[in-house]
C-alpha atoms as a PDB file:
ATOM      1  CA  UNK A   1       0.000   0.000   0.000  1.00  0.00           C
ATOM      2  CA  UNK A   2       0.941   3.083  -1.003  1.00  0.00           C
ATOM      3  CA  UNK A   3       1.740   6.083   1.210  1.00  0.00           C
ATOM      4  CA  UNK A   4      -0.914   8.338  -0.286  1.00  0.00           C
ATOM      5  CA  UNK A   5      -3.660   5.496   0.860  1.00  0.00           C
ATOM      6  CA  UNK A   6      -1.855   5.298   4.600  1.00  0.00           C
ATOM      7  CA  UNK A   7      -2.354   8.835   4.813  1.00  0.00           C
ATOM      8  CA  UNK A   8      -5.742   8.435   3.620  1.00  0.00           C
ATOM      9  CA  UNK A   9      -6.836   5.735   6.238  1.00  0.00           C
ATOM     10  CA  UNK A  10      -5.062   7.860   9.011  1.00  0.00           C
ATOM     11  CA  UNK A  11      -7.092  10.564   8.382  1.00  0.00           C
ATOM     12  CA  UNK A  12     -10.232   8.379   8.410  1.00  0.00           C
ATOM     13  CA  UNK A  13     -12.635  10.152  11.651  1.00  0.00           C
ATOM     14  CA  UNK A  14     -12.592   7.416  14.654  1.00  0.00           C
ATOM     15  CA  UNK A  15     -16.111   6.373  14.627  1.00  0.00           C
ATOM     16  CA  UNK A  16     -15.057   5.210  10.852  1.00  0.00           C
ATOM     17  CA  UNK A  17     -12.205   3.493  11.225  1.00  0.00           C
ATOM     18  CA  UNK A  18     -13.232   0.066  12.036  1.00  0.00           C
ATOM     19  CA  UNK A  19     -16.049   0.017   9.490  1.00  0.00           C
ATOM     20  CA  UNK A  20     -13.176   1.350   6.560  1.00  0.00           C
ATOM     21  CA  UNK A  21     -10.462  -0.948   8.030  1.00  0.00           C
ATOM     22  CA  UNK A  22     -12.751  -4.178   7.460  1.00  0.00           C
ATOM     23  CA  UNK A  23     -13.862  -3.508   4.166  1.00  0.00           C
ATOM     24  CA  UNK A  24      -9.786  -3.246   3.217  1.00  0.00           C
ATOM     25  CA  UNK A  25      -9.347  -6.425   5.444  1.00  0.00           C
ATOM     26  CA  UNK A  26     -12.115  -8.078   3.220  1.00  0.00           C
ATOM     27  CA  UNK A  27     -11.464  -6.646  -0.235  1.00  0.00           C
ATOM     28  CA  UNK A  28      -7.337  -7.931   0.242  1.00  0.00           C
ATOM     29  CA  UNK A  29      -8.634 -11.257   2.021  1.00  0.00           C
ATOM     30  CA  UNK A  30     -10.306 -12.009  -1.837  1.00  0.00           C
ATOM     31  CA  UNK A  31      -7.806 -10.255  -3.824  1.00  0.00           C
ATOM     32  CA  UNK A  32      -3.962 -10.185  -1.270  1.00  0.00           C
ATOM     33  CA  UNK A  33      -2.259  -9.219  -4.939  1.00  0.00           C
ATOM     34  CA  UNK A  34      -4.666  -6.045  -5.743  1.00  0.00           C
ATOM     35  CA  UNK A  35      -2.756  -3.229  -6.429  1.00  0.00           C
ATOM     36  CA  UNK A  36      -4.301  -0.954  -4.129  1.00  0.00           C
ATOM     37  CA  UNK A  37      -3.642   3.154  -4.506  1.00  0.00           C
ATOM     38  CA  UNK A  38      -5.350   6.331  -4.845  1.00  0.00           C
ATOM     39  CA  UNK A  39      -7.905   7.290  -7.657  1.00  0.00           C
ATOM     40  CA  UNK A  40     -10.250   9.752  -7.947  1.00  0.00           C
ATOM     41  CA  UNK A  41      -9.002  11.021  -4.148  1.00  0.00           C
ATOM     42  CA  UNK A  42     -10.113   7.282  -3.016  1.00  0.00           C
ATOM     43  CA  UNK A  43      -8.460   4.148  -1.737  1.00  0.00           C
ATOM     44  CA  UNK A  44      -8.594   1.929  -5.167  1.00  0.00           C
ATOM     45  CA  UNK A  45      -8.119  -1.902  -5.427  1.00  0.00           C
ATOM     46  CA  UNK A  46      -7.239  -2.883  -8.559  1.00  0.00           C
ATOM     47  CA  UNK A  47      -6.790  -6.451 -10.410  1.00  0.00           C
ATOM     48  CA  UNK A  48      -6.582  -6.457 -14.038  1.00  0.00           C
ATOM     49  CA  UNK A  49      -9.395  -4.356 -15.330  1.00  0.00           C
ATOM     50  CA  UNK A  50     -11.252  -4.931 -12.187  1.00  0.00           C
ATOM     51  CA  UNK A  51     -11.461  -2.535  -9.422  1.00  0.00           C
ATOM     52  CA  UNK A  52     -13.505  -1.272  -6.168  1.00  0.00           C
ATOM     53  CA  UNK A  53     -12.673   1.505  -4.303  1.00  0.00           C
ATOM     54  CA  UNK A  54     -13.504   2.782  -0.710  1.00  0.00           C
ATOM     55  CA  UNK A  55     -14.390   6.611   0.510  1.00  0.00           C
ATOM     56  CA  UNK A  56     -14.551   7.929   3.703  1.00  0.00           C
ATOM     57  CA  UNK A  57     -18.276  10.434   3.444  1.00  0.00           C
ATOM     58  CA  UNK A  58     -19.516  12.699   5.734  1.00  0.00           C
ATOM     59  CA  UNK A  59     -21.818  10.093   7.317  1.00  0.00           C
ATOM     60  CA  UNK A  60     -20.593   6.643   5.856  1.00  0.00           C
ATOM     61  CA  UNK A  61     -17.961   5.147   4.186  1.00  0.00           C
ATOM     62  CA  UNK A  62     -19.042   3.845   0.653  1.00  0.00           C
ATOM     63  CA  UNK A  63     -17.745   1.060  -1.357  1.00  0.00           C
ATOM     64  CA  UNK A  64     -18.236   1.741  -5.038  1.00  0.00           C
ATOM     65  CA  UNK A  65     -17.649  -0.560  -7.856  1.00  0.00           C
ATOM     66  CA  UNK A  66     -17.485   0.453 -11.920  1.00  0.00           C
ATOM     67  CA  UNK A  67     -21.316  -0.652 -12.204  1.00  0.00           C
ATOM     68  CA  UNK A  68     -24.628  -0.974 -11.418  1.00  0.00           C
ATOM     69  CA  UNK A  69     -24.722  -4.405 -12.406  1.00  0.00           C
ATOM     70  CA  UNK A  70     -22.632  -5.589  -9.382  1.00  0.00           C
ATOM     71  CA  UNK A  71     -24.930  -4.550  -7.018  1.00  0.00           C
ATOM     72  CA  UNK A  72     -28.176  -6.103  -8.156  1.00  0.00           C
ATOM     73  CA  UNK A  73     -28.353  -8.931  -6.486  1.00  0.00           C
ATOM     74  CA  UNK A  74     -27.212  -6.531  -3.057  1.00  0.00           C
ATOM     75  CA  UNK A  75     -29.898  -4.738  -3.585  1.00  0.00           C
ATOM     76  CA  UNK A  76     -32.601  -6.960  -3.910  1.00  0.00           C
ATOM     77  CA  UNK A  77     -31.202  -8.927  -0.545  1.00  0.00           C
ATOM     78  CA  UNK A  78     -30.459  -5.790   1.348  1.00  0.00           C
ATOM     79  CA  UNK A  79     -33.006  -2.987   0.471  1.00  0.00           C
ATOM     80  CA  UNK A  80     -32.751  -1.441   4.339  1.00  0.00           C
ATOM     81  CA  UNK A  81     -29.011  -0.751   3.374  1.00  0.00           C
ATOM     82  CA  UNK A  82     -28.720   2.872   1.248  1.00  0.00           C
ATOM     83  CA  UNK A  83     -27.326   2.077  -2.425  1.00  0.00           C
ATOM     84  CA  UNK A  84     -26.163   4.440  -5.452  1.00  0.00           C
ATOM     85  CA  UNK A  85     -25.982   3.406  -9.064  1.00  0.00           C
ATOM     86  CA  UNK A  86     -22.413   1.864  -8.351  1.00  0.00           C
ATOM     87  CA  UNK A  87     -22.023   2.152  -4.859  1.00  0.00           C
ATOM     88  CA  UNK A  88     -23.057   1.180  -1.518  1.00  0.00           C
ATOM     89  CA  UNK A  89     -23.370   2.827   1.585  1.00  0.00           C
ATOM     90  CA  UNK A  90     -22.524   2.061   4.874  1.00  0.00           C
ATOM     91  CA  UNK A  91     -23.221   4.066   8.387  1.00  0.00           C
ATOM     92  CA  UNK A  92     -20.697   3.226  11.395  1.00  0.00           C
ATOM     93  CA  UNK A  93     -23.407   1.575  13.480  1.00  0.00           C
ATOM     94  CA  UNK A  94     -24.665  -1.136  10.806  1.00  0.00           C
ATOM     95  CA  UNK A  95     -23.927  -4.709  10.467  1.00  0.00           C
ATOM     96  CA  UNK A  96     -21.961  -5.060   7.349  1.00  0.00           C
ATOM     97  CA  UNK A  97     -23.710  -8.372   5.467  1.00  0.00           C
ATOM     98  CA  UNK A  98     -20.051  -9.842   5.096  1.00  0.00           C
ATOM     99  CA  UNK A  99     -20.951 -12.459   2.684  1.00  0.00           C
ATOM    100  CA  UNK A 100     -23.007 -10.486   0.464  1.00  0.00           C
ATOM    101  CA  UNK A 101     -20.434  -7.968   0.430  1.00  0.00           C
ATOM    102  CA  UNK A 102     -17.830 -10.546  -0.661  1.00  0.00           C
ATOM    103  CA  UNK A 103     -20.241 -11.033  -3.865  1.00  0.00           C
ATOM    104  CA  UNK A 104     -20.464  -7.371  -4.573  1.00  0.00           C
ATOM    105  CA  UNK A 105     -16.506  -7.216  -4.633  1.00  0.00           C
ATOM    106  CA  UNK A 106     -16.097 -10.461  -6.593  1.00  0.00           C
ATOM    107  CA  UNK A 107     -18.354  -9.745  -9.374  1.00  0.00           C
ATOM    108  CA  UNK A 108     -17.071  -6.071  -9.672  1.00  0.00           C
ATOM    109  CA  UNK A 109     -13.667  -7.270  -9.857  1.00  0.00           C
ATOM    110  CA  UNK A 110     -13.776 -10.508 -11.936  1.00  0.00           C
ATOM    111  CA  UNK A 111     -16.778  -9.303 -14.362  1.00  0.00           C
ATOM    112  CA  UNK A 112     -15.391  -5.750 -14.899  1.00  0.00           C
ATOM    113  CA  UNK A 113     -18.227  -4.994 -17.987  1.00  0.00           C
ATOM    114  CA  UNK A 114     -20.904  -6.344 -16.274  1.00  0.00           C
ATOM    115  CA  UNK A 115     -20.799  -9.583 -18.234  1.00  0.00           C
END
């Protein structure tokens, strides 16, 4: 990891931490060779044309992916938890659906057009 991204996980606000530090744990757990830097001011995890990337918001820390595609299934399972076209949501306080997640990340990364 880069120092750019270290810098961007220190400054990560406490009550955030946790919830950013396990989806890196998970996202590296699937993928330990990603390259992982910063893109578009955002922690980026890149294998071949795949990628997800993680941002620390003003009230949750997102996990976007480079489609809507990846996160239809998520959706339909998890409708409580906020989505965007590419991107998912998460407050501090919520139970992150691990395995679901793991999905997400997997398609996004090895089905990079959506196929």
């Amino acid at each position: 990891m880069n120092r750019q991204v270290e810098k961007y996980f220190d400054a990560v606000p406490e009550d955030r931490r946790p919830l950013v530090e396990k989806l890196h744990d998970l996202i590296l757990e699937l993928y330990p060779d990603a390259t992982v830097g910063l893109d578009y001011k955002m922690p980026t995890y890149k294998v071949n044309e795949g990628w997800v990337a993680l941002a620390n918001q003003k009230r949750y820390v997102s996990l976007y992916t480079c489609g809507e595609i990846h996160l239809a299934q998520f959706k339909k399972k998890h409708p409580d938890i906020p989505t965007g076209k590419g991107c998912i949501n998460f407050k501090p306080n919520v139970k992150i659906p691990l395995a679901s997640v793991r999905q997400v990340v997997r398609h996004a990364i090895d089905h990079p057009k959506g196929k």
